[in-house]
PDB file of N, CA and C in Angstrom:
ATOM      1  N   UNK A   1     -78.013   1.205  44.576  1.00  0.00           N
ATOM      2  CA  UNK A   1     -77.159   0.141  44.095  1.00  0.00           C
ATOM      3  C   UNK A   1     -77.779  -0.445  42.828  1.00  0.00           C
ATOM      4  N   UNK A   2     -77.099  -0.914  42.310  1.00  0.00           N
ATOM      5  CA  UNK A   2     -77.408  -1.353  40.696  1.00  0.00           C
ATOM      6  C   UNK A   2     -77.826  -3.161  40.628  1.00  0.00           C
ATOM      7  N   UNK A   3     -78.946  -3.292  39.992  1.00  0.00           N
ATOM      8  CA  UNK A   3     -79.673  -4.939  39.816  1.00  0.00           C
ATOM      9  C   UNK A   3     -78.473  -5.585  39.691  1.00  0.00           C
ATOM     10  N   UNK A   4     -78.515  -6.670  39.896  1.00  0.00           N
ATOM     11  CA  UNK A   4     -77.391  -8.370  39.917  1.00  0.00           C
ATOM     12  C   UNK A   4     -76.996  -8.337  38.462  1.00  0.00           C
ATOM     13  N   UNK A   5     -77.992  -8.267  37.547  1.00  0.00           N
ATOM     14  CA  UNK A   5     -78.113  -8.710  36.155  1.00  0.00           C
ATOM     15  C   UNK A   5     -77.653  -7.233  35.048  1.00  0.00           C
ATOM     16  N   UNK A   6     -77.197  -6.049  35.566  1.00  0.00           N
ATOM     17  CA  UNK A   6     -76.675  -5.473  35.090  1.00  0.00           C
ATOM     18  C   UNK A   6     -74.939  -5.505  34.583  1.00  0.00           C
ATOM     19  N   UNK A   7     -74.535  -4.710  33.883  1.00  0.00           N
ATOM     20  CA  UNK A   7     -72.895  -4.882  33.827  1.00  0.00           C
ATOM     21  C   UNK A   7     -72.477  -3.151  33.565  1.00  0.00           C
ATOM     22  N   UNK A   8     -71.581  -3.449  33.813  1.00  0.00           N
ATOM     23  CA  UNK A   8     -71.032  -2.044  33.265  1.00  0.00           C
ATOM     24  C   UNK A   8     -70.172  -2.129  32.581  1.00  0.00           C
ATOM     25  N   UNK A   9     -70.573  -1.045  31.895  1.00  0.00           N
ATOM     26  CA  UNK A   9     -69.621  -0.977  30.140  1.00  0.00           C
ATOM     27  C   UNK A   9     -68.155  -0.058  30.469  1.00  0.00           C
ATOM     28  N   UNK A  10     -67.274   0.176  31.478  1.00  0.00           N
ATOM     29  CA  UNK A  10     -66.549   0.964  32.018  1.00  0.00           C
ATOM     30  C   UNK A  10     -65.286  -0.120  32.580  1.00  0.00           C
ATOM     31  N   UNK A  11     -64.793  -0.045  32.647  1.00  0.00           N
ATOM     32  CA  UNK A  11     -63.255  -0.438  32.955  1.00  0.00           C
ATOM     33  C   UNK A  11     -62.800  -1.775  32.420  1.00  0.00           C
ATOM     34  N   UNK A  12     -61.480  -2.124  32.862  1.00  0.00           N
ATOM     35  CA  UNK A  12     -60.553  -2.705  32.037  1.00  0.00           C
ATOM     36  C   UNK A  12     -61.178  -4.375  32.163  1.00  0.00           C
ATOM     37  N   UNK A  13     -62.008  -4.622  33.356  1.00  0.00           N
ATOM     38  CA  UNK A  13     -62.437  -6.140  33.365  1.00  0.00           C
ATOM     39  C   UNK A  13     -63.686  -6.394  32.410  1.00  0.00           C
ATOM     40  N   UNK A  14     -64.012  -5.059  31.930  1.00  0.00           N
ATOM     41  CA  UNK A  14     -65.470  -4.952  30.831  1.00  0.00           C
ATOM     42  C   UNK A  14     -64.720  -5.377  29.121  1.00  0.00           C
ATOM     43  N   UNK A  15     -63.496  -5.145  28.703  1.00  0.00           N
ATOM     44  CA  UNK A  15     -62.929  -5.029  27.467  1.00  0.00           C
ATOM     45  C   UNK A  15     -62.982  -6.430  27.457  1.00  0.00           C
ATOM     46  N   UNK A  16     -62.843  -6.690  25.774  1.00  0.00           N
ATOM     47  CA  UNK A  16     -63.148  -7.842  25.527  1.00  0.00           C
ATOM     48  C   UNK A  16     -61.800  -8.558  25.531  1.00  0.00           C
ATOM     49  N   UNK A  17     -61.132  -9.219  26.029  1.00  0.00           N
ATOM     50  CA  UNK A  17     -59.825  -9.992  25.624  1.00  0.00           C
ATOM     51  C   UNK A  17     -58.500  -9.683  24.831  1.00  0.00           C
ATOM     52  N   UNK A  18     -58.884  -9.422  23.998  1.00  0.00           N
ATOM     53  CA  UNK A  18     -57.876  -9.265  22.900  1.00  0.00           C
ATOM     54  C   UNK A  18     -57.668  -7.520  23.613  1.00  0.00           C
ATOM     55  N   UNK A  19     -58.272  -7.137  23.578  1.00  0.00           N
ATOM     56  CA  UNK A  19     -58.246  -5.331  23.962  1.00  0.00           C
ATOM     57  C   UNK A  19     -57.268  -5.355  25.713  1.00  0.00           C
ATOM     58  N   UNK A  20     -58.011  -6.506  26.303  1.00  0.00           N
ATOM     59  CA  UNK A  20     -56.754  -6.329  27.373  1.00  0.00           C
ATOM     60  C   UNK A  20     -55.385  -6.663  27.482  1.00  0.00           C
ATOM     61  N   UNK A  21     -55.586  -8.024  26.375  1.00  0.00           N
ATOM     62  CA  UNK A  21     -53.891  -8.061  26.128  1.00  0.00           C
ATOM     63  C   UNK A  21     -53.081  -7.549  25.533  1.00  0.00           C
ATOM     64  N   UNK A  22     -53.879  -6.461  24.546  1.00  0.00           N
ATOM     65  CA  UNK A  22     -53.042  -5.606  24.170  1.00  0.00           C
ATOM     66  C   UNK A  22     -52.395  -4.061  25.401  1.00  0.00           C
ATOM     67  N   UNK A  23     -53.405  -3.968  26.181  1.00  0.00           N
ATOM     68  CA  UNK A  23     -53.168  -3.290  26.976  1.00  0.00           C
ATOM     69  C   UNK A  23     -51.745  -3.841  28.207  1.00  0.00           C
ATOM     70  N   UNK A  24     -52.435  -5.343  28.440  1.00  0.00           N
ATOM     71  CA  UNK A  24     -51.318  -5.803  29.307  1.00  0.00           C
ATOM     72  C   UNK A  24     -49.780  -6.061  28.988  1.00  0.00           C
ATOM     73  N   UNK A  25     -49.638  -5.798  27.699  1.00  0.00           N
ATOM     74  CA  UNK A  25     -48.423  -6.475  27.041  1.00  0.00           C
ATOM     75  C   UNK A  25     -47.834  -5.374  27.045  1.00  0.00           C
ATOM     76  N   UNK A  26     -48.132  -3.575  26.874  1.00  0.00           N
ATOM     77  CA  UNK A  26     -47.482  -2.435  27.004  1.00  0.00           C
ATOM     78  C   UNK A  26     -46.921  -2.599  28.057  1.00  0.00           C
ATOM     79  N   UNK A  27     -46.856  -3.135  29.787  1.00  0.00           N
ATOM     80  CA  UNK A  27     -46.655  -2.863  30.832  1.00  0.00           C
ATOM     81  C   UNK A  27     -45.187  -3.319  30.500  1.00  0.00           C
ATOM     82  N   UNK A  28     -45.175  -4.004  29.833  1.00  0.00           N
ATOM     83  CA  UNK A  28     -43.339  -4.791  30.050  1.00  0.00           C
ATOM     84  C   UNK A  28     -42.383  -4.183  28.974  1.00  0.00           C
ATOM     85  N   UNK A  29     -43.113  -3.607  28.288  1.00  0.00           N
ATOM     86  CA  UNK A  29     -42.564  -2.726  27.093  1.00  0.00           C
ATOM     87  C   UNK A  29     -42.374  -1.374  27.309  1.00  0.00           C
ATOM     88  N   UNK A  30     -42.790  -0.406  28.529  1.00  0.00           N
ATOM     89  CA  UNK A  30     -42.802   0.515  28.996  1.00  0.00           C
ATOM     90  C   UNK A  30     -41.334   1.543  29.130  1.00  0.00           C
ATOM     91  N   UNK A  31     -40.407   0.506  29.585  1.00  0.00           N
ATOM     92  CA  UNK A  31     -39.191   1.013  30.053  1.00  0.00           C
ATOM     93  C   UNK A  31     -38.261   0.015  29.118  1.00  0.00           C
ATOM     94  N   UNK A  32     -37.322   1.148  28.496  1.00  0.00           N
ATOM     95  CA  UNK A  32     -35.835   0.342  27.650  1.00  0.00           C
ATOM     96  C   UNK A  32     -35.568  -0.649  28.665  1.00  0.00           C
ATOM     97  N   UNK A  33     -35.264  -1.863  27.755  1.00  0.00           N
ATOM     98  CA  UNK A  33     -34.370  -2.666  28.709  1.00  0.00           C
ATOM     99  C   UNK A  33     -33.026  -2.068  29.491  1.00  0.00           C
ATOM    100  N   UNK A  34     -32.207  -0.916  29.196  1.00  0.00           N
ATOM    101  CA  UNK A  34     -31.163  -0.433  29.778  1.00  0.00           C
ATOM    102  C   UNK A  34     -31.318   0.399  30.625  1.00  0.00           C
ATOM    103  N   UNK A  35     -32.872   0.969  31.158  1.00  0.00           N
ATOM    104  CA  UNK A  35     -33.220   1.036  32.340  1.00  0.00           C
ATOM    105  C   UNK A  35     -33.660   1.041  33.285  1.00  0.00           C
ATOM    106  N   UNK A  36     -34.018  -0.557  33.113  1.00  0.00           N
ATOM    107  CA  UNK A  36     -34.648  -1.455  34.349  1.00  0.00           C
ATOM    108  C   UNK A  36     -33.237  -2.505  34.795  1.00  0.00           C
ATOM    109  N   UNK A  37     -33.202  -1.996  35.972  1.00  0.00           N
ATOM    110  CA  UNK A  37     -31.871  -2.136  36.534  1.00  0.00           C
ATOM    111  C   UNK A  37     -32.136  -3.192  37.279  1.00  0.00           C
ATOM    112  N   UNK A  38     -33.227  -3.990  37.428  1.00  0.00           N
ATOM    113  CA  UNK A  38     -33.531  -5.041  38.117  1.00  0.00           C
ATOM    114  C   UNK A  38     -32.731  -6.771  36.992  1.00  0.00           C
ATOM    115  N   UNK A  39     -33.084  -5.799  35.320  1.00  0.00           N
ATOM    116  CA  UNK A  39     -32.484  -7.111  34.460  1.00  0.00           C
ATOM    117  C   UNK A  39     -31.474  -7.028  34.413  1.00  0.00           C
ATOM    118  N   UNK A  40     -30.543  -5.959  34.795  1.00  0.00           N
ATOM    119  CA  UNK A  40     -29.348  -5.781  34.292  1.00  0.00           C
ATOM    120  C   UNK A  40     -28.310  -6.431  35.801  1.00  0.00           C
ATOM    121  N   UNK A  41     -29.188  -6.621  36.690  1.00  0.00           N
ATOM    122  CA  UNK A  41     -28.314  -7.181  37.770  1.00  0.00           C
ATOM    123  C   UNK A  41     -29.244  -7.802  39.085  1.00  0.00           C
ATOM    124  N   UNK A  42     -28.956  -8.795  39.085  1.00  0.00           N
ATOM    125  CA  UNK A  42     -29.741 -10.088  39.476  1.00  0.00           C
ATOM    126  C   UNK A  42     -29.512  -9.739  41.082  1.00  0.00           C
ATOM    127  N   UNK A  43     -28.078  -9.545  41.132  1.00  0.00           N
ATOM    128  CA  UNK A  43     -28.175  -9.726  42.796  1.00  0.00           C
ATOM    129  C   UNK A  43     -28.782  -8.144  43.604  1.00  0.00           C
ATOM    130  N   UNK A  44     -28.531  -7.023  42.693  1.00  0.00           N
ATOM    131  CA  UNK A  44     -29.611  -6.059  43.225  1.00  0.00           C
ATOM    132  C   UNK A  44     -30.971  -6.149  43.037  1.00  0.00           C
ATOM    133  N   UNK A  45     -31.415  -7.295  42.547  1.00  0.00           N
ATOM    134  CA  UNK A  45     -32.865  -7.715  42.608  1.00  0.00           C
ATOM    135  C   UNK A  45     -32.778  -7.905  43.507  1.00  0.00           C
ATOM    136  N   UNK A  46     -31.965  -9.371  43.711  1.00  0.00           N
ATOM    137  CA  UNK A  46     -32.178 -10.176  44.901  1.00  0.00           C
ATOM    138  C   UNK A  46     -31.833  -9.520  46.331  1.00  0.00           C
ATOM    139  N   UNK A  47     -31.543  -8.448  46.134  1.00  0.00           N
ATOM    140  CA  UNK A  47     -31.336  -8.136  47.570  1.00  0.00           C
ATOM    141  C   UNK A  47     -32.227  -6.569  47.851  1.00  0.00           C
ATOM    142  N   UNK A  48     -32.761  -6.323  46.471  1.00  0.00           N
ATOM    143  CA  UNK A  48     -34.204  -5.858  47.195  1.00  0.00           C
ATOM    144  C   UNK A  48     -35.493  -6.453  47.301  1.00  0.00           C
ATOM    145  N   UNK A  49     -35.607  -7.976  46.687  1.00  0.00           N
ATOM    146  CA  UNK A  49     -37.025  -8.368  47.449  1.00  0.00           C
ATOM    147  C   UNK A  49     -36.636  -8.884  48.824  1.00  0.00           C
ATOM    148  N   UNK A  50     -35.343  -8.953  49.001  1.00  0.00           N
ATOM    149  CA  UNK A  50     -34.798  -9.616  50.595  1.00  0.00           C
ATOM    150  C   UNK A  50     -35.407  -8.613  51.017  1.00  0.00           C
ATOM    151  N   UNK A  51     -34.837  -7.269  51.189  1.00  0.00           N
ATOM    152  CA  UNK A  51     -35.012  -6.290  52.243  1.00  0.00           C
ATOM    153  C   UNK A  51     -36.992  -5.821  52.185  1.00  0.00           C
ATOM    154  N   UNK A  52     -37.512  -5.930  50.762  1.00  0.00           N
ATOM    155  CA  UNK A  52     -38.987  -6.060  51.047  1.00  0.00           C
ATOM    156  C   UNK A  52     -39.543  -7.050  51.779  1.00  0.00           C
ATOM    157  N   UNK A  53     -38.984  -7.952  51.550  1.00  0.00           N
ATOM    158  CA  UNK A  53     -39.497  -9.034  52.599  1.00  0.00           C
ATOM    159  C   UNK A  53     -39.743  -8.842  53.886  1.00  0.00           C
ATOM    160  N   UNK A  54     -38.568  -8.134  54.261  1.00  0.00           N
ATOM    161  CA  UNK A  54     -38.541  -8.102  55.775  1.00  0.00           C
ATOM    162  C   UNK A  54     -38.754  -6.797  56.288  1.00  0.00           C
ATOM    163  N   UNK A  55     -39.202  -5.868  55.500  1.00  0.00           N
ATOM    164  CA  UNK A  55     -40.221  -4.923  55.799  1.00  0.00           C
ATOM    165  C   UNK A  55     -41.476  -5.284  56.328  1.00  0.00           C
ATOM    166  N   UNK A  56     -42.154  -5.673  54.904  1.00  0.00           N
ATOM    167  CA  UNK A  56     -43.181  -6.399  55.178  1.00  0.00           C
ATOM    168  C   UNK A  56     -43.586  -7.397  55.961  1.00  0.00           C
ATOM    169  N   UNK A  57     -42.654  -8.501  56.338  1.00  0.00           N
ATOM    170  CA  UNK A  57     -42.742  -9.061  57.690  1.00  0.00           C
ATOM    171  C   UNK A  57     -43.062  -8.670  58.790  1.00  0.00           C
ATOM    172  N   UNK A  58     -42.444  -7.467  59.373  1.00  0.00           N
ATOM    173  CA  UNK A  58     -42.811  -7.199  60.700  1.00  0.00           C
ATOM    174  C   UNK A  58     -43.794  -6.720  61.115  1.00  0.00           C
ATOM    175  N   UNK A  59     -43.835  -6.945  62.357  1.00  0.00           N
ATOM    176  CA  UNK A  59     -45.105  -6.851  62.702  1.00  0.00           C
ATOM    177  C   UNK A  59     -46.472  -8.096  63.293  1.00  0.00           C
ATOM    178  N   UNK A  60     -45.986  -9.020  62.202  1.00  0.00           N
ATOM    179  CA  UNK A  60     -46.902  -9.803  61.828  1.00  0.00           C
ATOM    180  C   UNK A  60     -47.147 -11.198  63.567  1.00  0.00           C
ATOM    181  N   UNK A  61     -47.935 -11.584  63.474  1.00  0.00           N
ATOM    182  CA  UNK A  61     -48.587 -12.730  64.424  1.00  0.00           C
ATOM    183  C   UNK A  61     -48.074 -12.686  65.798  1.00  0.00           C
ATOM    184  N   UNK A  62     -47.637 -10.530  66.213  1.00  0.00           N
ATOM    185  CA  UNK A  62     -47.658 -10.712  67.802  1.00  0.00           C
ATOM    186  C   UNK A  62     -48.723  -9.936  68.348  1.00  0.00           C
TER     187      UNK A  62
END
């Protein structure tokens, strides 16, 4: 295992700032707006984080 006081010069939490927001700002720029079908219609959003929801729900606190 590697000393406390070391760092590593390797992945995206090592880049200096400006280098990640340029990286992070591609993610939303990735896909034309005409086909992300989530902007183009609100209630098929809304009715797939419903049904994730309650995927992910079950199960839970029995």
């Amino acid at each position: 295992m590697a000393s406390g006081n070391s760092t590593s010069k390797r992945g995206f939490a090592s880049m200096n700032i400006e280098r990640q927001r340029e990286i992070a700002s591609k993610g939303g720029r990735s896909v034309p707006a005409e086909k992300r079908s989530f902007s183009q219609d609100r209630e098929l959003a809304s009715s797939a984080g419903r049904k994730g929801g309650q995927s992910t729900g079950t199960g839970r606190g029995e």
